[in-house]
Protein backbone atom coordinates (compact mmCIF):
# COMPACT_ATOMS: atom_id res chain seq x y z
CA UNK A 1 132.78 82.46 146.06
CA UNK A 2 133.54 85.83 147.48
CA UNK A 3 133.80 86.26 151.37
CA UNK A 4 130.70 89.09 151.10
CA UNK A 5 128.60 86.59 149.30
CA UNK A 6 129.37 83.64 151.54
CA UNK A 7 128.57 86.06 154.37
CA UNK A 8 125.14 87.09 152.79
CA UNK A 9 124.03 83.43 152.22
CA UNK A 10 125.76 82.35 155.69
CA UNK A 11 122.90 84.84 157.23
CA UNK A 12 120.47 83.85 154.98
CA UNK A 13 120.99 79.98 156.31
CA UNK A 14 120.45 81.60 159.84
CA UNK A 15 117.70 83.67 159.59
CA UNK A 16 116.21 80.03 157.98
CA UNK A 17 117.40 78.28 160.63
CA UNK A 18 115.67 80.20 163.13
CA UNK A 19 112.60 80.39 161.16
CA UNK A 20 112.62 76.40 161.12
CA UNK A 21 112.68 76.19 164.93
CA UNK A 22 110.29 78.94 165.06
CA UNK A 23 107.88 76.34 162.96
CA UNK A 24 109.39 73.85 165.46
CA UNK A 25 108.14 75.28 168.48
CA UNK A 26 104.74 76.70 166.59
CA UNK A 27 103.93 72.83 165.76
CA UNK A 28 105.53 71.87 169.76
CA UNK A 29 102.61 74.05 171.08
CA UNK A 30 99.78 72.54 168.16
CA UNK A 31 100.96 68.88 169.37
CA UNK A 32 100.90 69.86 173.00
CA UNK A 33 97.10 70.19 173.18
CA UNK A 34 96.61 66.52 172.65
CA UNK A 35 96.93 64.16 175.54
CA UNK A 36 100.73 63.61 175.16
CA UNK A 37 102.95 63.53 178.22
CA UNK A 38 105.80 65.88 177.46
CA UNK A 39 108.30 62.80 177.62
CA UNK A 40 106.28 61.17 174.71
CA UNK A 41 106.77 64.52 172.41
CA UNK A 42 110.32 64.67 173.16
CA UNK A 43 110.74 61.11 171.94
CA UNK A 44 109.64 61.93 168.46
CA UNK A 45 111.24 65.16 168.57
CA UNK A 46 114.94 63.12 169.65
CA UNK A 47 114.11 60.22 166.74
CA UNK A 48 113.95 62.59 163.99
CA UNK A 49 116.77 64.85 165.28
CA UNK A 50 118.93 61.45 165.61
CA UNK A 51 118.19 60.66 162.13
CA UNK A 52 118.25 63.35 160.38
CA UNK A 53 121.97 64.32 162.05
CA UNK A 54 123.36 61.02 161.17
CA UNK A 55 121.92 60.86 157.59
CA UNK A 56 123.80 64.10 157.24
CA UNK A 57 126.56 63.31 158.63
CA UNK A 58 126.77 59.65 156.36
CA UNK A 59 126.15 61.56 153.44
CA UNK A 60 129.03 63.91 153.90
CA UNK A 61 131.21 61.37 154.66
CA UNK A 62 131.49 62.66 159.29
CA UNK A 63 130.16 60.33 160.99
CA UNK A 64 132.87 60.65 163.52
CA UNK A 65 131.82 64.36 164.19
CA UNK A 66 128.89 62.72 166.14
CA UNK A 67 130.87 60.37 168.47
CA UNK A 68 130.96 62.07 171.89
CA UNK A 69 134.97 62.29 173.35
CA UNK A 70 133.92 63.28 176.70
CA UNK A 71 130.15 60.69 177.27
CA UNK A 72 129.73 61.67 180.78
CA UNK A 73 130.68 65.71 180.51
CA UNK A 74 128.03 65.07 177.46
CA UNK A 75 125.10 63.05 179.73
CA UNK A 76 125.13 66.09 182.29
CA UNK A 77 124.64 68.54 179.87
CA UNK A 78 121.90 66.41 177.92
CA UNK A 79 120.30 65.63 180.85
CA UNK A 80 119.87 70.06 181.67
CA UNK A 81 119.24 70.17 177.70
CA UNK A 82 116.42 66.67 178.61
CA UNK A 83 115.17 69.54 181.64
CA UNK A 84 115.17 72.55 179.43
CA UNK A 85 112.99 70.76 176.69
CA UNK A 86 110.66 69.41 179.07
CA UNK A 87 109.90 72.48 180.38
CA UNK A 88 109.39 73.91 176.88
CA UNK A 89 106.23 71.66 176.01
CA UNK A 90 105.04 72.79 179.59
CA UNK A 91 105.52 76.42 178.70
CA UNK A 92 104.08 76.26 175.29
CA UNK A 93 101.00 74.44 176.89
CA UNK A 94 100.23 77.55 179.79
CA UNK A 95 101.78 80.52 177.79
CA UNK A 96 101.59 82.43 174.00
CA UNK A 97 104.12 81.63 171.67
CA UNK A 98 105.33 85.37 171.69
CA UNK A 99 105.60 85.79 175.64
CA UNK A 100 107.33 82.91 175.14
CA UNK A 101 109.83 84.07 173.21
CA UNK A 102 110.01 86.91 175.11
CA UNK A 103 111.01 84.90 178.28
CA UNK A 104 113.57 82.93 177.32
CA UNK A 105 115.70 85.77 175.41
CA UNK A 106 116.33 86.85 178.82
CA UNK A 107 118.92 83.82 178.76
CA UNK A 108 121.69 86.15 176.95
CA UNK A 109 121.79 88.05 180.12
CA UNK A 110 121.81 85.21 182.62
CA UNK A 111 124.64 83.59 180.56
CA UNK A 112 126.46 86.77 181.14
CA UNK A 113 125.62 86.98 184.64
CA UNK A 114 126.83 83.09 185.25
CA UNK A 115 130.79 83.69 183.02
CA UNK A 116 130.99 86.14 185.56
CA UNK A 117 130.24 83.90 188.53
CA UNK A 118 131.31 80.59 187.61
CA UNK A 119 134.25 81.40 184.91
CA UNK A 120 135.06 84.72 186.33
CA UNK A 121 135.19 86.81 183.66
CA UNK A 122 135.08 90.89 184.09
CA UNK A 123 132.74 92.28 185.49
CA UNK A 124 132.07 95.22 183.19
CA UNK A 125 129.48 98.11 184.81
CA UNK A 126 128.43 98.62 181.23
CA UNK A 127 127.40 94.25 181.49
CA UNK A 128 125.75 94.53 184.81
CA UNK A 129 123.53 97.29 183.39
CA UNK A 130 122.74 95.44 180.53
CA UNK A 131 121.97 92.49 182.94
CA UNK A 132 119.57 94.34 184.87
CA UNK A 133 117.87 96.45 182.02
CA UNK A 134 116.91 92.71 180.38
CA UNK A 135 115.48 91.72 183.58
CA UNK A 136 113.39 94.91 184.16
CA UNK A 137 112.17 94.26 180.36
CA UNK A 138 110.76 90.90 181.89
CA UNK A 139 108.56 92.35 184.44
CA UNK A 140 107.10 95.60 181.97
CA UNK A 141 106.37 92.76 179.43
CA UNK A 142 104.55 90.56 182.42
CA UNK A 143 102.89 93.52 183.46
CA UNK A 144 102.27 91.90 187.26
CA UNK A 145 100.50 95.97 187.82
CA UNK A 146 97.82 95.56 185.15
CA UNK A 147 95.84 92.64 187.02
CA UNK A 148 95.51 90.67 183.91
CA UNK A 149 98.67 88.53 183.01
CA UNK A 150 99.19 87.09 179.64
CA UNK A 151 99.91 83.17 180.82
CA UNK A 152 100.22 81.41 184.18
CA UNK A 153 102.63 81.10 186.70
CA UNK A 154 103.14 77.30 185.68
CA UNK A 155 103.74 79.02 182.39
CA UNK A 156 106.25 81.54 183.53
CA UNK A 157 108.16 78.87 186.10
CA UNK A 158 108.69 76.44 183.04
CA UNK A 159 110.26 79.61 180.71
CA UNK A 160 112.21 80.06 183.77
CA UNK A 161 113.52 76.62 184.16
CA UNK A 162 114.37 77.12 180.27
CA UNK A 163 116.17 79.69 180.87
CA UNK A 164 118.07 78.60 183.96
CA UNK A 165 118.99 75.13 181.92
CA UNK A 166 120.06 76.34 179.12
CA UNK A 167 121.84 79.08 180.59
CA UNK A 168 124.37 76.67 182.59
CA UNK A 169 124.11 74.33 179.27
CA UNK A 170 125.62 77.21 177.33
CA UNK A 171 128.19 78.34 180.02
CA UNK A 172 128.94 74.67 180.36
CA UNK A 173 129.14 73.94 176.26
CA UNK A 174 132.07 76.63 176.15
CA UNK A 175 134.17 74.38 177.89
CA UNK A 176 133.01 71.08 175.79
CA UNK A 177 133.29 72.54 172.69
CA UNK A 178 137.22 72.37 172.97
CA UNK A 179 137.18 68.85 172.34
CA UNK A 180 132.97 68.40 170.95
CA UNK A 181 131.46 69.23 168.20
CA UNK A 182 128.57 71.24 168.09
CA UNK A 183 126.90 68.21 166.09
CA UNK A 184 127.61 65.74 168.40
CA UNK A 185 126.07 67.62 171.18
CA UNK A 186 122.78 67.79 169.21
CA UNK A 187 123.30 63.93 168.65
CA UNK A 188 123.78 63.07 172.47
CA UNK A 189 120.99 65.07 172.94
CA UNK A 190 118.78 63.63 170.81
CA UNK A 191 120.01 60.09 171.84
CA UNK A 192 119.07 61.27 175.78
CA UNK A 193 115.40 62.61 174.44
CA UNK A 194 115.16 59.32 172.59
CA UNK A 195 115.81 56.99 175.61
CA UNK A 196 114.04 58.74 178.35
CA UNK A 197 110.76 59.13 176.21
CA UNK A 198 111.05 55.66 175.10
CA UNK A 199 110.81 54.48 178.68
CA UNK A 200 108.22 56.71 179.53
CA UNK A 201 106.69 55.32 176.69
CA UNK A 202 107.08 51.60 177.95
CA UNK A 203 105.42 52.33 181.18
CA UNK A 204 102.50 54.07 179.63
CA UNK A 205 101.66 55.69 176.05
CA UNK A 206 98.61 57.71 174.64
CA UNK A 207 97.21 56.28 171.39
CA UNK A 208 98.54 58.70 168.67
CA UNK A 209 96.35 59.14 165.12
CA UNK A 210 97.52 59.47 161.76
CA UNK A 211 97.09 63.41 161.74
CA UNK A 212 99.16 63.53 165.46
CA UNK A 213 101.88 61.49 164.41
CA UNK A 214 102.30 63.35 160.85
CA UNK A 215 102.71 66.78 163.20
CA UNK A 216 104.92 65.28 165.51
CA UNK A 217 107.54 64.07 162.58
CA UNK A 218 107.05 67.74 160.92
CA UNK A 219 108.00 68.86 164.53
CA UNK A 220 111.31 66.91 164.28
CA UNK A 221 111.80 67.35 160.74
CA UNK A 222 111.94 71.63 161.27
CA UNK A 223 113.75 71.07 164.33
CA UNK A 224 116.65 69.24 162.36
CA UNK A 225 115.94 71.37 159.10
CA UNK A 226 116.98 74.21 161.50
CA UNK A 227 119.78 72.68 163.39
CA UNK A 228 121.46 71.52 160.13
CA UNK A 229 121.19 75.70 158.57
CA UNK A 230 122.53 77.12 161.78
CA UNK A 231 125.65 74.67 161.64
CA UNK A 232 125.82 75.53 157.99
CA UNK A 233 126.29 79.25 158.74
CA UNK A 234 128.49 79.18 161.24
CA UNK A 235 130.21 77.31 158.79
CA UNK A 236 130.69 80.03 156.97
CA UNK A 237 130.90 83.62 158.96
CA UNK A 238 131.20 83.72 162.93
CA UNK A 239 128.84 82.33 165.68
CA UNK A 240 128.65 85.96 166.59
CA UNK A 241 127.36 87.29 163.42
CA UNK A 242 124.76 84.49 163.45
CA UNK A 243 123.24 84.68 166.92
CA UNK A 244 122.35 88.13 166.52
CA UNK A 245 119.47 87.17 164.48
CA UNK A 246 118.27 84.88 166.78
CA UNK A 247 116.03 87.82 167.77
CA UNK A 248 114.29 87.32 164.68
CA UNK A 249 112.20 84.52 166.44
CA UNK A 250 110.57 87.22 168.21
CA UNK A 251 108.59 88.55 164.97
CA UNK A 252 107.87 84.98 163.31
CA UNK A 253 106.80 83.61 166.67
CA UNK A 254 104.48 86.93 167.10
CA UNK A 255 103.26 86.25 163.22
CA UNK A 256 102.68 82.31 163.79
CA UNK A 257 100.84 83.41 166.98
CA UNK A 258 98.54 85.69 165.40
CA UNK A 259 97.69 83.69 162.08
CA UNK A 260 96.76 80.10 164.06
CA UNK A 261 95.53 81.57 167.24
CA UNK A 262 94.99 85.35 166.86
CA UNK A 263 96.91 86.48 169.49
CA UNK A 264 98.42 90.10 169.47
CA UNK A 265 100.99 90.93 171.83
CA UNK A 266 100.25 93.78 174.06
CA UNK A 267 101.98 97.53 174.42
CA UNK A 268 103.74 95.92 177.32
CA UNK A 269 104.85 92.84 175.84
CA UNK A 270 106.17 95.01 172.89
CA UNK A 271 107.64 97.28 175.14
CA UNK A 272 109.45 94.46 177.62
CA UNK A 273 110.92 92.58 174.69
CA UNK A 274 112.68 96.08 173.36
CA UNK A 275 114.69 96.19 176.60
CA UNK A 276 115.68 92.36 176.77
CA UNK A 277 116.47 92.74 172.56
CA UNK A 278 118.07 95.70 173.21
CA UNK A 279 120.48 94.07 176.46
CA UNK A 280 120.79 91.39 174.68
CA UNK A 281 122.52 93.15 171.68
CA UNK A 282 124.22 95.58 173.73
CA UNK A 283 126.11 92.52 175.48
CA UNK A 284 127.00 91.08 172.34
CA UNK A 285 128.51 94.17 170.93
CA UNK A 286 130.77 94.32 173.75
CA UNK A 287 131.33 90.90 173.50
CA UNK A 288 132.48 91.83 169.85
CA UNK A 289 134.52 95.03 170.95
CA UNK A 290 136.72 93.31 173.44
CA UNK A 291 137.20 90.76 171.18
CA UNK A 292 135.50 87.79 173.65
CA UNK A 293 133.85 84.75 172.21
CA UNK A 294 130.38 85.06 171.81
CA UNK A 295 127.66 83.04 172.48
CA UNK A 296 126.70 80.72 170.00
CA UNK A 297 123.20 79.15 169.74
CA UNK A 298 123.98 75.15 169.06
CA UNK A 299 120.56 74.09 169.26
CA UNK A 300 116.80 74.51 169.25
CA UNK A 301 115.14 75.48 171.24
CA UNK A 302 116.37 78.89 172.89
């Protein structure tokens, strides 16, 4: 196989991959309108993730890619990934799928803000530009002037919550993933969502019908459909290459909003998420042009 076409079907795998946690989140926001506690969702969500990753993983013959070297190092940072998915449901619940989205793409800029804090790394005028250009995108897409929000403010405390978890997760993750692999991180993850839903569960449960529980294993089964085509890419070109069409989410989420709820985004939603897109990019392009690691997405949902 050539290196072009490897690259071509590498982005094709991520552009699927994001699609499938697009569908993931869509069918996160569907289940959270039923009585479930957000604990109760995430079990599901961790069961079929935990599955599906070791299923893989036996049928290729890795099994020891998902055994955790560093278990505590790994609990801290599933506990802020256990946070950041919490908040997620909670967000879904009070906000539209596309403001959503819109939100927690600010997270490229916080990471960059946080290397240069906690890991010290330059501290580029071109970055802190960038930095504050994605934040100002934030507040045109809320449009606080207009009087008439799109959400909540328990909507837009949860995005940032995501934001802020998975922000140190990420900052955090470049140090484990000198000795982790990416898939065991999903795993522990997935093994933390399992246990702490499960005893949620034990002290108290909401009945769940046939049609609930069929959308909460689709919910796990995109969720780990994605996972397993982003590792697949990155398999195959650079974690670089690949997050840059994260941003894709943006336009499916907008779609999936429109065709099951018929919600449009507004001028300033449209106009907010150009300037966090467009930091966003910027700050990986100079990532790329000084030769830095970019980065990489490991997970759903962010």
């Amino acid at each position: 196989m050539s290196d072009r076409k490897s690259h071509i079907e590498a982005i094709g795998l991520a552009i699927a991959g994001f699609t499938f946690w697009v569908l993931t989140d869509t069918t996160m926001k569907v289940v959270g309108r039923s009585r479930l506690s957000p604990l109760e969702i995430l079990f599901f969500l961790g069961v079929v993730m935990c599955l599906t990753l070791a299923a893989w993983a036996g049928l290729h013959g890795n099994l020891k890619t998902l055994r955790p070297r560093q278990p505590k190092r790994q609990l801290v940072r599933s506990c802020l990934d256990l946070v950041n998915n919490l908040c997620v449901v909670i967000a879904l619940r009070h906000v539209s799928l596309t403001l959503f989205y819109i939100l927690v793409f600010t997270s490229p800029m916080v990471i960059t803000f946080l290397a240069v804090i906690v890991l010290g790394e330059n501290r580029e005028p071109r970055k802190i530009f960038a930095i504050v250009a994605g934040f100002a995108g934030v507040v045109v897409a809320l449009d606080p002037w207009g009087g008439n929000a799109p959400g909540d403010w328990i909507g837009y405390a949860a995005c940032m919550t995501c934001v802020a978890c998975f922000s140190v997760n990420m900052v955090w993750s470049r140090v484990l993933t000198q000795t982790e692999s990416p898939e065991s991180l999903a795993f522990f993850s997935g093994m933390i969502m399992t246990v702490s839903g499960g005893i949620a569960m034990l002290v108290h449960a909401e009945p769940i019908g046939g049609r609930l529980l069929a959308q909460l294993v689709m919910m796990g089964v995109f969720c780990a459909a994605g996972t397993l085509c982003f590792y697949t890419a990155v398999k195959h070109t650079s974690a670089s290459n690949v997050s840059q069409y994260h941003y894709t989410q943006l336009l499916t989420g907008a779609v999936m909003s429109y065709a099951l709820w018929r919600e449009l985004p507004t001028v300033w939603m449209v106009a907010g998420s150009v300037l966090i897109v467009s930091s966003g990019l910027y700050i990986a392009w100079l990532a790329a042009r000084s030769g830095a690691k970019a980065d990489g997405v490991f997970e759903h949902p962010v």
